[in-house]
PDB file of N, CA and C in Angstrom:
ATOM      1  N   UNK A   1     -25.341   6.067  31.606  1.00  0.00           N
ATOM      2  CA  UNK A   1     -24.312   7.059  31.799  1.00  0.00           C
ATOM      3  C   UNK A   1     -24.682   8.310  31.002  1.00  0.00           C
ATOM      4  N   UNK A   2     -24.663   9.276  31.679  1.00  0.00           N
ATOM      5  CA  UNK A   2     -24.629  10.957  30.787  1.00  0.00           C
ATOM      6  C   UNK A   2     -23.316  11.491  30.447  1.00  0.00           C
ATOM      7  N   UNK A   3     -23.176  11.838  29.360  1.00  0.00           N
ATOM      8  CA  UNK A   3     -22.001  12.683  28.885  1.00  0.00           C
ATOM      9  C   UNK A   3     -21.900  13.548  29.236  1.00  0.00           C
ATOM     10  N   UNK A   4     -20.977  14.857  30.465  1.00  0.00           N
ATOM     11  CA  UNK A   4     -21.454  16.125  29.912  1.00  0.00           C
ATOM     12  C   UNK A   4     -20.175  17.079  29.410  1.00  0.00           C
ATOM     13  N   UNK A   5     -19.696  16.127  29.152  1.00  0.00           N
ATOM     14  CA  UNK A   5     -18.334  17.018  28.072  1.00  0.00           C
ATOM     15  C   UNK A   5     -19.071  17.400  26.591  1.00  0.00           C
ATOM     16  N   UNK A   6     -19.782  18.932  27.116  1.00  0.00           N
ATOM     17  CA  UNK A   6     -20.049  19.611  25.691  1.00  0.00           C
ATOM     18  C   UNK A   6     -19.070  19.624  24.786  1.00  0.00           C
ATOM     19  N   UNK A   7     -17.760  20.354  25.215  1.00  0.00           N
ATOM     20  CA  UNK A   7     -17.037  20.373  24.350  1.00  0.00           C
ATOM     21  C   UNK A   7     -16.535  18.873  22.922  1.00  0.00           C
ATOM     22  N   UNK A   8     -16.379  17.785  23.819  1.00  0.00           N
ATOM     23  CA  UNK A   8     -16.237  16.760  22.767  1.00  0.00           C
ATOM     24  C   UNK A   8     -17.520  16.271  22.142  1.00  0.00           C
ATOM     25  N   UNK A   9     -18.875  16.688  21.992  1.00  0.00           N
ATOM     26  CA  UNK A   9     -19.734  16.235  21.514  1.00  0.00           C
ATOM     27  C   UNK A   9     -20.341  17.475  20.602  1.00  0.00           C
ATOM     28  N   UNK A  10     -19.745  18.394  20.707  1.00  0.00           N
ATOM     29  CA  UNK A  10     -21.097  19.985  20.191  1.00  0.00           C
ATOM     30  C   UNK A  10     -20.316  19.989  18.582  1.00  0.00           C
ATOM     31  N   UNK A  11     -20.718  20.139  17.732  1.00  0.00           N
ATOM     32  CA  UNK A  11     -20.620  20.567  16.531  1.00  0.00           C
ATOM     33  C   UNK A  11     -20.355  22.144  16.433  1.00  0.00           C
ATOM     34  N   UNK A  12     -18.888  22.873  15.534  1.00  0.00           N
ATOM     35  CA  UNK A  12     -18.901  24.427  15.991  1.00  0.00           C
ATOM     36  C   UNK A  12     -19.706  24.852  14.776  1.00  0.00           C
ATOM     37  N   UNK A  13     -20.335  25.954  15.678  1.00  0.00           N
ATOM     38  CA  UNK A  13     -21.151  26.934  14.801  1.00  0.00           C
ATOM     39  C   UNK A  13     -20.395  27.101  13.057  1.00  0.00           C
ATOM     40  N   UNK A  14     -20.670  27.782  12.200  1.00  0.00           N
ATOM     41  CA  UNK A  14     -20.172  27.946  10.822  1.00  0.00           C
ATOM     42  C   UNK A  14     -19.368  29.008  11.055  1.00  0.00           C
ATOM     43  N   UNK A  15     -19.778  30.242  12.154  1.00  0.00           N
ATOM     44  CA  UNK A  15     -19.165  31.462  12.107  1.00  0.00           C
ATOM     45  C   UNK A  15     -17.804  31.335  13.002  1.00  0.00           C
ATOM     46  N   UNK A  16     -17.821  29.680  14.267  1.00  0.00           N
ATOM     47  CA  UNK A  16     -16.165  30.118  14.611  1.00  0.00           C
ATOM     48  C   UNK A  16     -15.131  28.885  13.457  1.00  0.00           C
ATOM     49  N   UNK A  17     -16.003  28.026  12.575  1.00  0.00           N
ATOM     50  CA  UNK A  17     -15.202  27.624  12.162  1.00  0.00           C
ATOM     51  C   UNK A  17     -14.844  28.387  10.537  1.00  0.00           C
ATOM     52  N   UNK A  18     -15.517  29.419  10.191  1.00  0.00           N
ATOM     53  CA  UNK A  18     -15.006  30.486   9.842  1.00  0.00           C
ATOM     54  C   UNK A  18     -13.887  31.003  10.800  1.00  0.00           C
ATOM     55  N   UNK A  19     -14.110  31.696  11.826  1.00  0.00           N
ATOM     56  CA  UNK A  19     -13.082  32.375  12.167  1.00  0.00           C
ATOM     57  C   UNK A  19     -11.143  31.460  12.665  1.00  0.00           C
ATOM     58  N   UNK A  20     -11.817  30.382  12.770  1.00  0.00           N
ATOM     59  CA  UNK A  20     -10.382  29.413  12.880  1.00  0.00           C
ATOM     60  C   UNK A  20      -9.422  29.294  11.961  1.00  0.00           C
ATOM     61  N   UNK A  21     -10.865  29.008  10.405  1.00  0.00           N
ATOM     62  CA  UNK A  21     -10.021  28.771   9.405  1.00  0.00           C
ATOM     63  C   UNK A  21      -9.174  30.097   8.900  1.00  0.00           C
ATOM     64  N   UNK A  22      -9.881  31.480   9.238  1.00  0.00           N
ATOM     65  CA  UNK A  22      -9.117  32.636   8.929  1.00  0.00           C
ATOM     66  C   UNK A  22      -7.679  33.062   9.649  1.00  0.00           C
ATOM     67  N   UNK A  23      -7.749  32.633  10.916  1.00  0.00           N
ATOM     68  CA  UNK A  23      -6.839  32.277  12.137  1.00  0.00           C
ATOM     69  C   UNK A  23      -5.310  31.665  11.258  1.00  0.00           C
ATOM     70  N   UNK A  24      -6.032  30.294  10.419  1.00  0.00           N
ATOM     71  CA  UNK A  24      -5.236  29.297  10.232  1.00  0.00           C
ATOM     72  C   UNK A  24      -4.019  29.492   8.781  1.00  0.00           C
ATOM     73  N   UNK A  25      -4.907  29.976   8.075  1.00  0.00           N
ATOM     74  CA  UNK A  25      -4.552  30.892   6.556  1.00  0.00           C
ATOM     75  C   UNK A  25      -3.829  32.073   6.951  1.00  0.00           C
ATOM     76  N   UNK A  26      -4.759  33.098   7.403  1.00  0.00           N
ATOM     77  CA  UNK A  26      -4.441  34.672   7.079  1.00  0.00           C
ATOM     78  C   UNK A  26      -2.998  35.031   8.661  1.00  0.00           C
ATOM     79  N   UNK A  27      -3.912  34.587   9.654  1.00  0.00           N
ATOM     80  CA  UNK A  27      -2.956  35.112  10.755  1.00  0.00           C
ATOM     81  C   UNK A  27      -1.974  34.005  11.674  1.00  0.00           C
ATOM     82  N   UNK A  28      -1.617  33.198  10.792  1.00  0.00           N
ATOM     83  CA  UNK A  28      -0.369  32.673  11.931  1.00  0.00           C
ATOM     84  C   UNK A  28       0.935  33.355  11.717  1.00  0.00           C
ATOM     85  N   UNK A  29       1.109  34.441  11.799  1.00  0.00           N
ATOM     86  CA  UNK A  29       2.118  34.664  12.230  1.00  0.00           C
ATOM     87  C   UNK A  29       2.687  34.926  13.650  1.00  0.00           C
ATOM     88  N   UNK A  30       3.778  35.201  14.483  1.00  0.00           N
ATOM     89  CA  UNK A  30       3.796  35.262  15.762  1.00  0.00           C
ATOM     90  C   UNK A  30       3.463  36.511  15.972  1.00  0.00           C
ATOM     91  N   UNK A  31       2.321  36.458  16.947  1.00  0.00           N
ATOM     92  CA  UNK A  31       2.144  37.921  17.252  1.00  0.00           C
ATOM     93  C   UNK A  31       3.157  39.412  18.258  1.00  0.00           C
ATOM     94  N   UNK A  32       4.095  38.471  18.529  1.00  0.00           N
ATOM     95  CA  UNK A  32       4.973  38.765  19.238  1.00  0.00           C
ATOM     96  C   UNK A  32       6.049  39.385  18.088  1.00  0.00           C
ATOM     97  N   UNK A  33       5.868  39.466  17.064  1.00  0.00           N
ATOM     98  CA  UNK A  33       7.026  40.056  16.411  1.00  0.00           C
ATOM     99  C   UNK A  33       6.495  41.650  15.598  1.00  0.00           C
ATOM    100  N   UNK A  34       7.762  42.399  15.415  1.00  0.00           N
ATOM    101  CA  UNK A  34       7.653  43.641  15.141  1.00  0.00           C
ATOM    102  C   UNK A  34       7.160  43.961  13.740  1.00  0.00           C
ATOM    103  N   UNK A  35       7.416  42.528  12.576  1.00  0.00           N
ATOM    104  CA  UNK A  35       6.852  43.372  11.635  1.00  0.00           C
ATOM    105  C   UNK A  35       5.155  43.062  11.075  1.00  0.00           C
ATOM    106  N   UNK A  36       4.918  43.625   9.493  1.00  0.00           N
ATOM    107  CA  UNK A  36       3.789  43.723   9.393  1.00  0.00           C
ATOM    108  C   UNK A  36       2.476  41.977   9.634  1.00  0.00           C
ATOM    109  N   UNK A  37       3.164  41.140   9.640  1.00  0.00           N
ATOM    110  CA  UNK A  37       2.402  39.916   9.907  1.00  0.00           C
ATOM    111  C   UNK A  37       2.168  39.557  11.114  1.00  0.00           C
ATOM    112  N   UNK A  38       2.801  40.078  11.928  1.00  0.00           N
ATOM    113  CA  UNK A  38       2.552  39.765  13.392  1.00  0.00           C
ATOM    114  C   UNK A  38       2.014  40.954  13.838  1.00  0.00           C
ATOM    115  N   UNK A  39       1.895  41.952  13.830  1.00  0.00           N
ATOM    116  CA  UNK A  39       1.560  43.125  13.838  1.00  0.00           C
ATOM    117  C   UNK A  39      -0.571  42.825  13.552  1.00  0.00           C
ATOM    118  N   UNK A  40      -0.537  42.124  13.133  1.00  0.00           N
ATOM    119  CA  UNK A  40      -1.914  41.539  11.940  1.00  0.00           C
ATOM    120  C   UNK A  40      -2.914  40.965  12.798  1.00  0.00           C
ATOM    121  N   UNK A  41      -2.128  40.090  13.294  1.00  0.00           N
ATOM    122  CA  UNK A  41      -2.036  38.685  14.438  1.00  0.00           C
ATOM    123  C   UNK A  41      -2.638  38.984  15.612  1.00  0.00           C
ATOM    124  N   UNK A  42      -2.031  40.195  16.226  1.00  0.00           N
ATOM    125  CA  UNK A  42      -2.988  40.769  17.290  1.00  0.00           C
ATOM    126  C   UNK A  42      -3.911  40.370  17.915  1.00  0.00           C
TER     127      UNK A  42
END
């Protein structure tokens, strides 16, 4: 049998699990709202 679900087998690069973890910390706020944290979120 061949796998070809990349997605459940690929290891992520360093630079998007950088960018997730910044995602996860810096920008959850709803981006849908008016002030400065969602505003961020974009």
């Amino acid at each position: 049998m061949i796998n070809l679900d990349h997605n459940a087998t690929t290891k992520p690069t360093p630079g998007v699990v950088r960018a997730v973890e910044r995602a996860l910390v810096e920008l959850w706020h709803n981006p849908s709202s008016v002030h400065r944290g969602g505003q961020a979120a974009r």
